[in-house]
N, C-alpha and C. Protein backbone atom coordinates (compact mmCIF):
# COMPACT_ATOMS: atom_id res chain seq x y z
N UNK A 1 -5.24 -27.85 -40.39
CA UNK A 1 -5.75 -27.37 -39.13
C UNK A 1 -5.84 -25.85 -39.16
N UNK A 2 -6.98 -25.29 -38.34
CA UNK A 2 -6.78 -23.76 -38.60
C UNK A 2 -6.75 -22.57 -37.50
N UNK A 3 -6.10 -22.39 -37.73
CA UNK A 3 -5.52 -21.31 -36.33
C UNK A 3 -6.26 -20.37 -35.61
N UNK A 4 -6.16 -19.96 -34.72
CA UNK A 4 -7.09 -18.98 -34.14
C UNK A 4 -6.35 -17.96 -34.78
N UNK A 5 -7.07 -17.10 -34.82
CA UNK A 5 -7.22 -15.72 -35.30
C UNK A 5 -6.19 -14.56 -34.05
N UNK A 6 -5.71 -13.94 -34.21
CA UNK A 6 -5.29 -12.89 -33.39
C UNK A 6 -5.40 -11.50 -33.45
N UNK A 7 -5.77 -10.65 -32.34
CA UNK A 7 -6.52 -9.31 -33.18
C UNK A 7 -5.06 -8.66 -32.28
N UNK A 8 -4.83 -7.50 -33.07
CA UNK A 8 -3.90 -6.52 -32.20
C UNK A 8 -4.41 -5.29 -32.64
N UNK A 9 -4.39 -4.15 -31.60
CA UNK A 9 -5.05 -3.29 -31.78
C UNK A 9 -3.73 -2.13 -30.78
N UNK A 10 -3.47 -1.17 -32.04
CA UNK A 10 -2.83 -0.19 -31.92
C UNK A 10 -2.92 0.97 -31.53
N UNK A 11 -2.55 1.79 -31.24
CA UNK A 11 -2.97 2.52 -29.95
C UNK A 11 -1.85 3.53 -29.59
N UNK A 12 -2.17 4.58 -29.18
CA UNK A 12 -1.02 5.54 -28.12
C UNK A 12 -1.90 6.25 -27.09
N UNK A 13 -1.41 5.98 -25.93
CA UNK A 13 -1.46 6.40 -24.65
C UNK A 13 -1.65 8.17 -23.91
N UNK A 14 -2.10 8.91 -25.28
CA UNK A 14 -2.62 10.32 -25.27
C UNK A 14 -4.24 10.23 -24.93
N UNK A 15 -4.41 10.43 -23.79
CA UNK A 15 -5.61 10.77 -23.40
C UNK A 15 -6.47 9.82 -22.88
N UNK A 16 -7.65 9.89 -22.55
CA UNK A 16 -8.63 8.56 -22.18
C UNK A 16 -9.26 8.37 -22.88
N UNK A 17 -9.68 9.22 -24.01
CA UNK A 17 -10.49 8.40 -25.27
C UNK A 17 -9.82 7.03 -26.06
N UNK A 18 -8.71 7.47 -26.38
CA UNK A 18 -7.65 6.41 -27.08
C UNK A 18 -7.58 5.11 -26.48
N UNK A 19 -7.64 5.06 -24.96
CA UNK A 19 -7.24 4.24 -24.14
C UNK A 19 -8.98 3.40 -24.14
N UNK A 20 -9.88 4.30 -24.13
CA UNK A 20 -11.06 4.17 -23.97
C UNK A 20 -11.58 3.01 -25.10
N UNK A 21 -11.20 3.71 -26.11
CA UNK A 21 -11.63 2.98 -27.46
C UNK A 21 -10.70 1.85 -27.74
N UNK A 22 -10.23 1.93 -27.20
CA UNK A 22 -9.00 0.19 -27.76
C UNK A 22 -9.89 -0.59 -26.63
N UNK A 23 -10.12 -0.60 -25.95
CA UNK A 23 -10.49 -1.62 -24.24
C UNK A 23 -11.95 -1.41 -24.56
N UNK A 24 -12.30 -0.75 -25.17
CA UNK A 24 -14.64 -0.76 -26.04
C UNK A 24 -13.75 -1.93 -27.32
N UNK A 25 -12.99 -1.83 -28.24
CA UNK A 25 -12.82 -2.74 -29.63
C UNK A 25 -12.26 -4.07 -28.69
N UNK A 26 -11.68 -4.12 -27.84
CA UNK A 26 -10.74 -5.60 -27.39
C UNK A 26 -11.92 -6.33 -26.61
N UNK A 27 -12.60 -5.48 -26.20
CA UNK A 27 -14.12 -6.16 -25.03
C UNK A 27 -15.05 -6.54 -26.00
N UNK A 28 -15.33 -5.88 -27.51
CA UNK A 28 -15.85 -6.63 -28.41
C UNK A 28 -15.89 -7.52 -29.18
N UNK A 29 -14.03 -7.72 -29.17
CA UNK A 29 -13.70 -9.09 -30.14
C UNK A 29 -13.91 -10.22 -29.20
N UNK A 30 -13.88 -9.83 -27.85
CA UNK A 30 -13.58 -11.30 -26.76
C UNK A 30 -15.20 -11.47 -27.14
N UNK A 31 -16.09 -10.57 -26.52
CA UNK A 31 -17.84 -11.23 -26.94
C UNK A 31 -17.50 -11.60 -28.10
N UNK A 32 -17.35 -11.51 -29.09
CA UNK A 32 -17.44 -12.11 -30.42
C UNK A 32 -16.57 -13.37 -30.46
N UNK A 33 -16.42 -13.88 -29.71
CA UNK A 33 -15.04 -15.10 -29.13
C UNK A 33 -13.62 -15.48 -29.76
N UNK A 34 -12.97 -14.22 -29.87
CA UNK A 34 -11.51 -14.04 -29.91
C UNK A 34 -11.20 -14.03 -28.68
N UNK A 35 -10.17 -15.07 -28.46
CA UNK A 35 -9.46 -15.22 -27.03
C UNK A 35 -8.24 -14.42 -27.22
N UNK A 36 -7.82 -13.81 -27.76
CA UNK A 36 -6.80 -13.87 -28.47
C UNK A 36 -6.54 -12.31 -29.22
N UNK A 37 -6.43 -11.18 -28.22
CA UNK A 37 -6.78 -10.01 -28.41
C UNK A 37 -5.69 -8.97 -27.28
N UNK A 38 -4.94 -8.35 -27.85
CA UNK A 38 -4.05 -7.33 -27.45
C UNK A 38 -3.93 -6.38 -27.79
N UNK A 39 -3.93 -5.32 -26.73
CA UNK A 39 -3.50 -3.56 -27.23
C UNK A 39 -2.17 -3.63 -27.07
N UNK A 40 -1.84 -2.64 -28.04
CA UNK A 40 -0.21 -2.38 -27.81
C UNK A 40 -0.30 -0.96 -27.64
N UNK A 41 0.31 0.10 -27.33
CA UNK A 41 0.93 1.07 -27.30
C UNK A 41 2.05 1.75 -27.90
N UNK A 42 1.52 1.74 -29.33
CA UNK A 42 3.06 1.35 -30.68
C UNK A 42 4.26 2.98 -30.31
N UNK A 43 3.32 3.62 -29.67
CA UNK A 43 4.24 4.99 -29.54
C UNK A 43 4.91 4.29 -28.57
N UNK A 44 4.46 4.54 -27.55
CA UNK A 44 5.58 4.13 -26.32
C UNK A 44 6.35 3.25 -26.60
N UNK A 45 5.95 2.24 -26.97
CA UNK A 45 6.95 0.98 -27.31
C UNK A 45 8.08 1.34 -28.27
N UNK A 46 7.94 1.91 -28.99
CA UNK A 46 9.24 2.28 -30.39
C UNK A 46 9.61 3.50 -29.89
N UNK A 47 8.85 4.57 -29.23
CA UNK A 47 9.86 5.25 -28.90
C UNK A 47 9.24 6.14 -27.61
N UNK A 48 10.09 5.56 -26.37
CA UNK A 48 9.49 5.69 -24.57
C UNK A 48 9.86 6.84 -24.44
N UNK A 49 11.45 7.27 -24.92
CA UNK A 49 11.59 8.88 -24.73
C UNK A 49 10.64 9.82 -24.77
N UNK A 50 10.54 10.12 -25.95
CA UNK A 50 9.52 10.81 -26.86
C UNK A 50 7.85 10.71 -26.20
N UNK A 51 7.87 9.31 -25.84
CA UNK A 51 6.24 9.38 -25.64
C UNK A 51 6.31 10.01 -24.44
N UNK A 52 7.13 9.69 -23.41
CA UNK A 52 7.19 10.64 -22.08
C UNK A 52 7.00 12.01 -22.04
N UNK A 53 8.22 12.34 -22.82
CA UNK A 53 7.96 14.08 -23.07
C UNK A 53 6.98 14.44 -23.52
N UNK A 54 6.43 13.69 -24.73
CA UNK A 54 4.89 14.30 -25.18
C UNK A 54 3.99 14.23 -24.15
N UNK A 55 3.86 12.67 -23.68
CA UNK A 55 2.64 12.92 -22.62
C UNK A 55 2.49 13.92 -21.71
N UNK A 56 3.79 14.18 -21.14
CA UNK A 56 3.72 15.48 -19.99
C UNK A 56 3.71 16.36 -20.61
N UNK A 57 3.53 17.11 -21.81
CA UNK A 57 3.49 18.30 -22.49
C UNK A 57 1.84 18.21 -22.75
N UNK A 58 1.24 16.95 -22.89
CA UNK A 58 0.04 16.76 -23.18
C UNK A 58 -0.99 17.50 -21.64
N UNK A 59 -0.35 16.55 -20.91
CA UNK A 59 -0.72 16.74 -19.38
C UNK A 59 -0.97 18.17 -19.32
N UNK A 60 0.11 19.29 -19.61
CA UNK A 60 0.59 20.28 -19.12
C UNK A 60 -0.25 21.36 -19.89
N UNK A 61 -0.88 20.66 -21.23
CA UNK A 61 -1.36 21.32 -22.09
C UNK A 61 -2.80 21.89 -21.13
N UNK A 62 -3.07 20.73 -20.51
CA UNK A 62 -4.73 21.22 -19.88
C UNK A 62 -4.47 22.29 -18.53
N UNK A 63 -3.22 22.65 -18.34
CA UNK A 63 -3.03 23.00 -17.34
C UNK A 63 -3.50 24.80 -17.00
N UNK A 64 -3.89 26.13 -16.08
CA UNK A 64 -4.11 27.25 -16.73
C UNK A 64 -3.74 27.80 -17.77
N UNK A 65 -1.57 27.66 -17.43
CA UNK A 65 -0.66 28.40 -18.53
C UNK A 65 -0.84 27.59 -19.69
N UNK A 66 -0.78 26.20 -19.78
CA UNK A 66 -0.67 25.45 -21.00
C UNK A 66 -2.11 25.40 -21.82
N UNK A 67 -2.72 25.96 -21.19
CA UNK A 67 -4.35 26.12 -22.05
C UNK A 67 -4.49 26.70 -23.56
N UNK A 68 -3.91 27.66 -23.30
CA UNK A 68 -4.00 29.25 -24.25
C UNK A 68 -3.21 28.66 -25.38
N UNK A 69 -1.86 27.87 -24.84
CA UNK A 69 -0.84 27.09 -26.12
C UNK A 69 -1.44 25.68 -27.02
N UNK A 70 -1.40 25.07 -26.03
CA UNK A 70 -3.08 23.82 -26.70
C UNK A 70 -3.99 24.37 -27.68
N UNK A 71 -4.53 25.36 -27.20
CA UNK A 71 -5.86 25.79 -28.18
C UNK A 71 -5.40 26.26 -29.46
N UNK A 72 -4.20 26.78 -29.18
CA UNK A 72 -3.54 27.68 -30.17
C UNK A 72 -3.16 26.59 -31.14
N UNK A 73 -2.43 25.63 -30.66
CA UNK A 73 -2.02 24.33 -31.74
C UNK A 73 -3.27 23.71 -32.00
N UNK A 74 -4.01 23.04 -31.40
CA UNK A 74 -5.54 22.56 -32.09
C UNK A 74 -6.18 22.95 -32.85
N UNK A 75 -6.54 24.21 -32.39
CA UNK A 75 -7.37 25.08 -33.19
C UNK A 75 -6.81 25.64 -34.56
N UNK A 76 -5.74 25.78 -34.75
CA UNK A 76 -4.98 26.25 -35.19
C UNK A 76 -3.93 25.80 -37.00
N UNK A 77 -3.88 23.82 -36.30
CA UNK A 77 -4.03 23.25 -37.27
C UNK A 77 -4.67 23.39 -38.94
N UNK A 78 -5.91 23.71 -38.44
CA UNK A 78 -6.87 23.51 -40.04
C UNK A 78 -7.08 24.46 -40.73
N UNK A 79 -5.52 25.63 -39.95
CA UNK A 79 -5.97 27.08 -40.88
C UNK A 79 -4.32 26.65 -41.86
N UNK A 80 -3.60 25.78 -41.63
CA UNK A 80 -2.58 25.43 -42.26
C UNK A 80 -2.41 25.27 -43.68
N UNK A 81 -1.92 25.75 -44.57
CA UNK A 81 -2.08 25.69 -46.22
C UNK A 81 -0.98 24.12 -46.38
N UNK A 82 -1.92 23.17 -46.97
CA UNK A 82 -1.13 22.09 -46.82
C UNK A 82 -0.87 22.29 -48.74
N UNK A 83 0.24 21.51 -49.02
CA UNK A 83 1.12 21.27 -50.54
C UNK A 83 0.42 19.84 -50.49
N UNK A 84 0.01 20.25 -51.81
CA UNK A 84 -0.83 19.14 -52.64
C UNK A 84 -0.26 18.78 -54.00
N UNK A 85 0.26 17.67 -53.98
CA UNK A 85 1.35 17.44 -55.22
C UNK A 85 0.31 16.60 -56.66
């Protein structure tokens, strides 16, 4: 006998794109007829502390003062000399 299929689709709760794009992939497996389709939220779930504090630092990032610090870490990233072994 052969089982239905189960899709899980992983995910963290930073922003509305993230949230956006898991609920566009889960609305496509159901048309494609997976009944049988869940987001998880693997940050929050393994670790709620952490995702709290980040999110409100996230929040805070768009905020006037938190603007200038955001850009600074975003932008900021890809001037980083990464070790290449």
């Amino acid at each position: 006998m052969l089982r239905e299929k189960s899709i899980l689709i992983l995910t963290a709760h930073f922003g509305e794109g993230h949230i956006q794009t898991a609920e566009a992939l889960a609305q496509t497996f159901v048309k494609k007829g997976y009944t049988r389709v869940n987001i998880c939220d693997l940050y929050g779930e393994a670790y709620p502390a952490m995702h709290s504090l980040a999110k409100n630092l996230l929040i805070k990032g768009f905020s006037r003062f938190g603007s200038p610090f955001y850009k600074a870490f975003y932008y900021g990233t890809d001037k980083l000399n990464y070790i290449h072994s």
